[in-house]
N, C-alpha and C. Protein backbone atom coordinates (compact mmCIF):
# COMPACT_ATOMS: atom_id res chain seq x y z
N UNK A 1 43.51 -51.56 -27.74
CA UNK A 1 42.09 -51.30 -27.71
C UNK A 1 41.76 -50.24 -28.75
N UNK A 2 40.52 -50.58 -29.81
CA UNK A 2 40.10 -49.50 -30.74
C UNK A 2 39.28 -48.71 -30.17
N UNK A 3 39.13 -47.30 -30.53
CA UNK A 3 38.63 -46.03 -30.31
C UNK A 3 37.23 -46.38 -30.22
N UNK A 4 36.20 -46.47 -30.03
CA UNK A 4 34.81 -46.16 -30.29
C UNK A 4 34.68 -45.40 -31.63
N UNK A 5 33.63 -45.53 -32.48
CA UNK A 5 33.22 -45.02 -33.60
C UNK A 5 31.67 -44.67 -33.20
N UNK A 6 31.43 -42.97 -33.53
CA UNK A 6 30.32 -42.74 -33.13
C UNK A 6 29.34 -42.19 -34.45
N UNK A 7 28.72 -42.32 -34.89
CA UNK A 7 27.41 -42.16 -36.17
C UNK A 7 26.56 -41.15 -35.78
N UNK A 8 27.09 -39.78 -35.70
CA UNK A 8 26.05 -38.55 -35.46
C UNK A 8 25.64 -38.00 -36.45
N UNK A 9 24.03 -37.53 -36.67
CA UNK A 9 23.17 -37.14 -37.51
C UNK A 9 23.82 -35.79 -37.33
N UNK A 10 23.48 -35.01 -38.70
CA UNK A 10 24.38 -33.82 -38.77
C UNK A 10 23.29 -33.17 -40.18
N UNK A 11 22.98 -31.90 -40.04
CA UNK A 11 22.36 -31.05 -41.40
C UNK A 11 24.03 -30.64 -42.11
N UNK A 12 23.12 -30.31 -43.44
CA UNK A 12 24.43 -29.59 -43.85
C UNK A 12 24.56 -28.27 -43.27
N UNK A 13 24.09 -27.94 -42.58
CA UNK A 13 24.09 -26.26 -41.77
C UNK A 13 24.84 -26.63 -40.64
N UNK A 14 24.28 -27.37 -39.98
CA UNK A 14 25.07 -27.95 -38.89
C UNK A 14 26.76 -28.41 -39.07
N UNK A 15 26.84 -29.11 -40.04
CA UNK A 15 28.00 -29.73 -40.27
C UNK A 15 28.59 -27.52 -40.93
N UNK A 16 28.06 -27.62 -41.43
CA UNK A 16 28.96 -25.95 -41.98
C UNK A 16 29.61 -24.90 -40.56
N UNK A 17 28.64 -25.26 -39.69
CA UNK A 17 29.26 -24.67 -38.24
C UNK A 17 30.20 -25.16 -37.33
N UNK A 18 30.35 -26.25 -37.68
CA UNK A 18 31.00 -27.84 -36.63
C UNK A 18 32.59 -26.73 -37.64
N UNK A 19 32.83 -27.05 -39.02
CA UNK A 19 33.40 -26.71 -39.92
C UNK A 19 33.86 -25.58 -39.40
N UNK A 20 33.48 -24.36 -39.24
CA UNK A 20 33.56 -23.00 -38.95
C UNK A 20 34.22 -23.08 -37.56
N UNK A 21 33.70 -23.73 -36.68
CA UNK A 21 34.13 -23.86 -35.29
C UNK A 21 35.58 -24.31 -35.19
N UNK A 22 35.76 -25.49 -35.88
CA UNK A 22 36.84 -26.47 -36.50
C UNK A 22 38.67 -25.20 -37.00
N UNK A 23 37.39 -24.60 -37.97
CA UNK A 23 38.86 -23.98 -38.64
C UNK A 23 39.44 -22.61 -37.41
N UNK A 24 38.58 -22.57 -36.13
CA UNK A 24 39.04 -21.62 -35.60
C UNK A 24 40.25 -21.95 -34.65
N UNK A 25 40.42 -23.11 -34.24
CA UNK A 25 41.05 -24.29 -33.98
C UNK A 25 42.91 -24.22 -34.47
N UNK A 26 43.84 -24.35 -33.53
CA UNK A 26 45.32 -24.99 -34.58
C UNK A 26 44.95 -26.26 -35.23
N UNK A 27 45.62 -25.43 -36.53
CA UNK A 27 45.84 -26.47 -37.89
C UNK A 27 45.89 -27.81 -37.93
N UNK A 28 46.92 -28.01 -36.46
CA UNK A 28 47.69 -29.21 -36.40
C UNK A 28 47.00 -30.45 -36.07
N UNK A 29 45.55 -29.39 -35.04
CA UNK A 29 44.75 -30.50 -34.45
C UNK A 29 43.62 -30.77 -34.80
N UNK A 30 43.03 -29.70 -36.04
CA UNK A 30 41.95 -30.35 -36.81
C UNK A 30 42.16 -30.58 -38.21
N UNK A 31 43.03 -30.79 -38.93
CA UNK A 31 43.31 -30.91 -40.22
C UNK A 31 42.82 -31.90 -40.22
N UNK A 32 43.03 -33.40 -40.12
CA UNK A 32 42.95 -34.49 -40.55
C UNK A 32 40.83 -34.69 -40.26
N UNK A 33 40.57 -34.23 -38.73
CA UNK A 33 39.04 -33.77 -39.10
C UNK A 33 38.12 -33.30 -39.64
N UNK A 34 38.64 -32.12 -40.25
CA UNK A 34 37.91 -31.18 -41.37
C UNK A 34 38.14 -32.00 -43.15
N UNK A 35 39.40 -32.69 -42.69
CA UNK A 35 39.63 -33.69 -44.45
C UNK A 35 38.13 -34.54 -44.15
N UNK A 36 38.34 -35.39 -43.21
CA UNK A 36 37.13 -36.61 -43.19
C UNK A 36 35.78 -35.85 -43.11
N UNK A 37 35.26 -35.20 -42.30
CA UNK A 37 34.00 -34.45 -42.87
C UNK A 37 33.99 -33.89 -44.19
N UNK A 38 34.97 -33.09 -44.62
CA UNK A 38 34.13 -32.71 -46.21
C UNK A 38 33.94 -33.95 -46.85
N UNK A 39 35.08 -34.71 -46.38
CA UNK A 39 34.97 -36.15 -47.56
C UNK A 39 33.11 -36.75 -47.34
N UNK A 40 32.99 -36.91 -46.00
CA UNK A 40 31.87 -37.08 -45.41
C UNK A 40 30.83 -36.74 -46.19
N UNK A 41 30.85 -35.31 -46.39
CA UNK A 41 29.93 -33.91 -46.89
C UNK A 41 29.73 -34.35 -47.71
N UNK A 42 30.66 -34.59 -49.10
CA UNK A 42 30.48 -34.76 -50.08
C UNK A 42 29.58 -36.05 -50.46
N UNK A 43 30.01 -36.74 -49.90
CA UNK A 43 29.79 -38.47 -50.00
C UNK A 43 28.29 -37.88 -50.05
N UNK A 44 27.37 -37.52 -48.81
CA UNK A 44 26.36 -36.94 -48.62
C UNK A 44 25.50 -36.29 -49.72
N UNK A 45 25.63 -35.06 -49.24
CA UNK A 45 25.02 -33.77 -50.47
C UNK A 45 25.40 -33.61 -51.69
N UNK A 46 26.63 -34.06 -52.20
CA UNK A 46 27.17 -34.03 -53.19
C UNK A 46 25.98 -34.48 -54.64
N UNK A 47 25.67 -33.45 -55.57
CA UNK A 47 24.75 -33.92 -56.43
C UNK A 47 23.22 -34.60 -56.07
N UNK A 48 23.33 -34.23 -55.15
CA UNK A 48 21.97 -34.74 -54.04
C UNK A 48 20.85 -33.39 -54.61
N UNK A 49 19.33 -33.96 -54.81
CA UNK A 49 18.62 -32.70 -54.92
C UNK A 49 18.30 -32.20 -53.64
N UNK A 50 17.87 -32.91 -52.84
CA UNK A 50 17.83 -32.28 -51.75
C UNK A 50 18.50 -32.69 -50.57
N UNK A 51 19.42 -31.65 -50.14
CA UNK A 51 20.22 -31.13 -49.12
C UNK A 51 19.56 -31.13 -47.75
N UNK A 52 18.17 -30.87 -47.49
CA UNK A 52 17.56 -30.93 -46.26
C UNK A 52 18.35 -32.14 -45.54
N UNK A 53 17.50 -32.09 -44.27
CA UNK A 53 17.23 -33.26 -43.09
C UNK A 53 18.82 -33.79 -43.46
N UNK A 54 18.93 -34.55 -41.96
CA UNK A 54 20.36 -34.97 -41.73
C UNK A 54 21.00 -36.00 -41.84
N UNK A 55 21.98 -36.32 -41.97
CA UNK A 55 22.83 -37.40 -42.48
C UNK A 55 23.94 -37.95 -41.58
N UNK A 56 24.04 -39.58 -41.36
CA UNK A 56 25.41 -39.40 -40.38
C UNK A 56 26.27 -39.64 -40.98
N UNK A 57 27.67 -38.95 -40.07
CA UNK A 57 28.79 -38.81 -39.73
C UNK A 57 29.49 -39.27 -39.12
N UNK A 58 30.25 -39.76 -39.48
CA UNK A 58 31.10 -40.69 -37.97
C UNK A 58 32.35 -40.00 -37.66
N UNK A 59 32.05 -40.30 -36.13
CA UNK A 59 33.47 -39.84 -35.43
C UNK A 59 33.88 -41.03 -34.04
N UNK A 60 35.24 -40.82 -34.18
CA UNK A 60 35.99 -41.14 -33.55
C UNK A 60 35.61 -40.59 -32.02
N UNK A 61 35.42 -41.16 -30.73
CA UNK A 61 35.51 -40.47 -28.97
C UNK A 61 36.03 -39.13 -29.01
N UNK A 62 37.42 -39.28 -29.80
CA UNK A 62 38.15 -38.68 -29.63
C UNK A 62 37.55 -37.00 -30.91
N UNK A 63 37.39 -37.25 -31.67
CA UNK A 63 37.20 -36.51 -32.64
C UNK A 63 35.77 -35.91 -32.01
N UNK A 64 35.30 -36.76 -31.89
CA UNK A 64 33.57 -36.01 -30.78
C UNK A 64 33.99 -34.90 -30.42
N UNK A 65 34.82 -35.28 -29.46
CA UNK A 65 35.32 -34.71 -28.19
C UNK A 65 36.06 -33.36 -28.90
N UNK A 66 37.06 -33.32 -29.57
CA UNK A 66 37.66 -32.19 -30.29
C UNK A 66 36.74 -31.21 -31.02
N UNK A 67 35.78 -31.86 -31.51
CA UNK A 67 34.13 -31.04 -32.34
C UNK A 67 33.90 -30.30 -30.84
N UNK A 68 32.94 -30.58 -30.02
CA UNK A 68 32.26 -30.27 -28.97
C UNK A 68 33.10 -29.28 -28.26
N UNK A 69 35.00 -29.19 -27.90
CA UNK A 69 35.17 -28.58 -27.57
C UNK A 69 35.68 -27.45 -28.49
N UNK A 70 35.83 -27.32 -29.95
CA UNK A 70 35.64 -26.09 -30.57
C UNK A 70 34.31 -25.32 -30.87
N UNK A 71 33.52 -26.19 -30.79
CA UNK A 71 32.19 -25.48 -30.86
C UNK A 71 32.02 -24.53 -29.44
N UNK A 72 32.59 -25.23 -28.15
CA UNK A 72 32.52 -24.21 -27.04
C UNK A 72 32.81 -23.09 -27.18
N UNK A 73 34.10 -22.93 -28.32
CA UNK A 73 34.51 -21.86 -28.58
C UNK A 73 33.33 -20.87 -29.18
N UNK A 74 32.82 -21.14 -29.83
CA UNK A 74 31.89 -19.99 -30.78
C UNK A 74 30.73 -19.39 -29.75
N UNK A 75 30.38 -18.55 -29.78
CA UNK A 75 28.60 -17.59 -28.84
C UNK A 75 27.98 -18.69 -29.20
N UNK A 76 27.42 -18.64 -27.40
CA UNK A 76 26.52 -19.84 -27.71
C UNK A 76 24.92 -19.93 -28.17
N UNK A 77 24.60 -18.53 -28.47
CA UNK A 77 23.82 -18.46 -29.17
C UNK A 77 23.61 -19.34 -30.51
N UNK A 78 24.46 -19.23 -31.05
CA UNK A 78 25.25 -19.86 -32.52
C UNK A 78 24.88 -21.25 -32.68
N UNK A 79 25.55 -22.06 -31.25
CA UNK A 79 25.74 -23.39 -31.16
C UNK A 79 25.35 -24.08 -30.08
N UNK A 80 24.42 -23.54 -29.12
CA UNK A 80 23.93 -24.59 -28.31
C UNK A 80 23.20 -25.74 -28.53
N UNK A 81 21.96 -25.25 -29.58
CA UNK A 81 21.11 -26.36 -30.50
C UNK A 81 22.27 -27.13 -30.88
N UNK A 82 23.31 -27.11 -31.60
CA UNK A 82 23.98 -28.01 -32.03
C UNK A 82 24.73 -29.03 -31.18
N UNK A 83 25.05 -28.61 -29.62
CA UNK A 83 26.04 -29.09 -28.56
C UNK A 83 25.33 -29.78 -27.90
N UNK A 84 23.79 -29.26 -27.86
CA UNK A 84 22.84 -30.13 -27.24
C UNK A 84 22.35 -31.21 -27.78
N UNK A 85 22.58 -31.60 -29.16
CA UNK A 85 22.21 -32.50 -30.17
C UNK A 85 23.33 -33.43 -30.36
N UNK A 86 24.74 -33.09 -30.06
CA UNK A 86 26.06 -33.37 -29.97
C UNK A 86 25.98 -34.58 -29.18
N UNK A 87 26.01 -33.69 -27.82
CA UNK A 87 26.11 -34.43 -26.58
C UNK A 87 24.67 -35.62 -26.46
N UNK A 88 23.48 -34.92 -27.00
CA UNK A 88 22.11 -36.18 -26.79
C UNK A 88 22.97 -37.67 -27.69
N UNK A 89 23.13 -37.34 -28.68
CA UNK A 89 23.60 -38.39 -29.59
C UNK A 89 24.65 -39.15 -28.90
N UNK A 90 25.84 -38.98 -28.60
CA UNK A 90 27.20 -39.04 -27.98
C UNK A 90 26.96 -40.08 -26.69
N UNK A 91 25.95 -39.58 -25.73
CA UNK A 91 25.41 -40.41 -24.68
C UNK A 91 24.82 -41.12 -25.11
N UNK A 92 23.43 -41.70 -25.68
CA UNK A 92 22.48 -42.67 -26.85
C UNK A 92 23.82 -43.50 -26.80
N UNK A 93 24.53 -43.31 -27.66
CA UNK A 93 25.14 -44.12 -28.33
C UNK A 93 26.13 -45.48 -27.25
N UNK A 94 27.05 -44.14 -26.73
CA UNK A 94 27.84 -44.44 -25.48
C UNK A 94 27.10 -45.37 -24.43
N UNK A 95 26.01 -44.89 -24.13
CA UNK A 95 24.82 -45.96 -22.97
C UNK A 95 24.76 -46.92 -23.50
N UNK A 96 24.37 -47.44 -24.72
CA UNK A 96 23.83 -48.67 -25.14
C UNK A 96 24.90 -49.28 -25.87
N UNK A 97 25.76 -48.92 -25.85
CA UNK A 97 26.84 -49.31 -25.71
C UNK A 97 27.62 -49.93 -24.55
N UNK A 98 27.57 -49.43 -23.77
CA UNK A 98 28.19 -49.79 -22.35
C UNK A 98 26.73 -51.01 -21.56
N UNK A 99 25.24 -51.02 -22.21
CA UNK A 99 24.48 -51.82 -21.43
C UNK A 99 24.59 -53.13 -22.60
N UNK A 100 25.20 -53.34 -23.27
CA UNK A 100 25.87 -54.30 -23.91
C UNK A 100 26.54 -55.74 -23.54
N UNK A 101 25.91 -56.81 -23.05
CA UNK A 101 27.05 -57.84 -22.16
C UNK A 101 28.03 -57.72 -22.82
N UNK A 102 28.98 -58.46 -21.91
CA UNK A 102 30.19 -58.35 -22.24
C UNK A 102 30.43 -59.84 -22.76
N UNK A 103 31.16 -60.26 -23.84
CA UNK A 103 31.03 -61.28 -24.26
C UNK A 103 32.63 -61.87 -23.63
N UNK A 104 32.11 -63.16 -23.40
CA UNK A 104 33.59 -63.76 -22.79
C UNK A 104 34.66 -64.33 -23.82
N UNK A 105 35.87 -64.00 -23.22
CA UNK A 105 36.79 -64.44 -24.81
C UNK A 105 37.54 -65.64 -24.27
N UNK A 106 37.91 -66.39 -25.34
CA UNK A 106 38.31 -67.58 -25.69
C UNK A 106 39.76 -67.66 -24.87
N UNK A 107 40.57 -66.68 -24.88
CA UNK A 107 41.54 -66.39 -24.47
C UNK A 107 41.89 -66.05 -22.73
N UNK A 108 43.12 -66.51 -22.62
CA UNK A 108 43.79 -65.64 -21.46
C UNK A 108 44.37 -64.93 -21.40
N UNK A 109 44.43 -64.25 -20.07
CA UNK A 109 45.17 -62.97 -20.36
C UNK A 109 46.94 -63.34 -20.15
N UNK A 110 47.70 -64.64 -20.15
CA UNK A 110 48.84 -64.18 -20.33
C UNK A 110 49.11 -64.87 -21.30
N UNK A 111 48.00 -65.34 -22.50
CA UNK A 111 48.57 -65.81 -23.90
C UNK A 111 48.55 -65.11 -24.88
């Protein structure tokens, strides 16, 4: 079974804190996250005149989930706007997702 892929709107301010939150994190378990967002970043803002208003990002359930809980880490002064925008998106997505029929497959389950 593949991961869910989730498309969250992100500022570049926003994404600079996700980032910040990220590197406070072991190495081991956000390296490969912080590669795909700058790549992200760049793809984005890169030579862009304007940087405003937000852009998506995709993440992995799993990678959501690793964002949201380093951001817990930081005062939540800092990052609630952002966790609350996190999580609105995360559910959106996840709901209408799950109110989705289920399509029947061709197959059985012991072939």
């Amino acid at each position: 079974m593949t991961e869910r892929i989730l498309s969250i709107e992100l500022s570049l301010e926003e994404g600079n804190l996700l980032l910040i939150a990220l590197a406070e994190c072991p190495f081991k378990t956000v390296f490969e996250l912080i590669g795909k967002l700058n790549q992200q970043a760049h793809h984005h803002f890169a030579g862009a005149a304007d940087r405003s208003g937000q852009k998506p990002f995709t993440f992995t359930e799993q990678e959501a989930g690793l964002a949201i809980e380093a951001l817990g880490k930081l005062p939540y002064e800092h990052v609630h706007q952002l966790l609350s925008s996190l999580k609105k998106q995360m559910k959106c997505q996840l709901q209408s997702e799950s109110d989705q029929p289920v399509k029947p497959s061709n197959t059985y389950a012991g072939s």
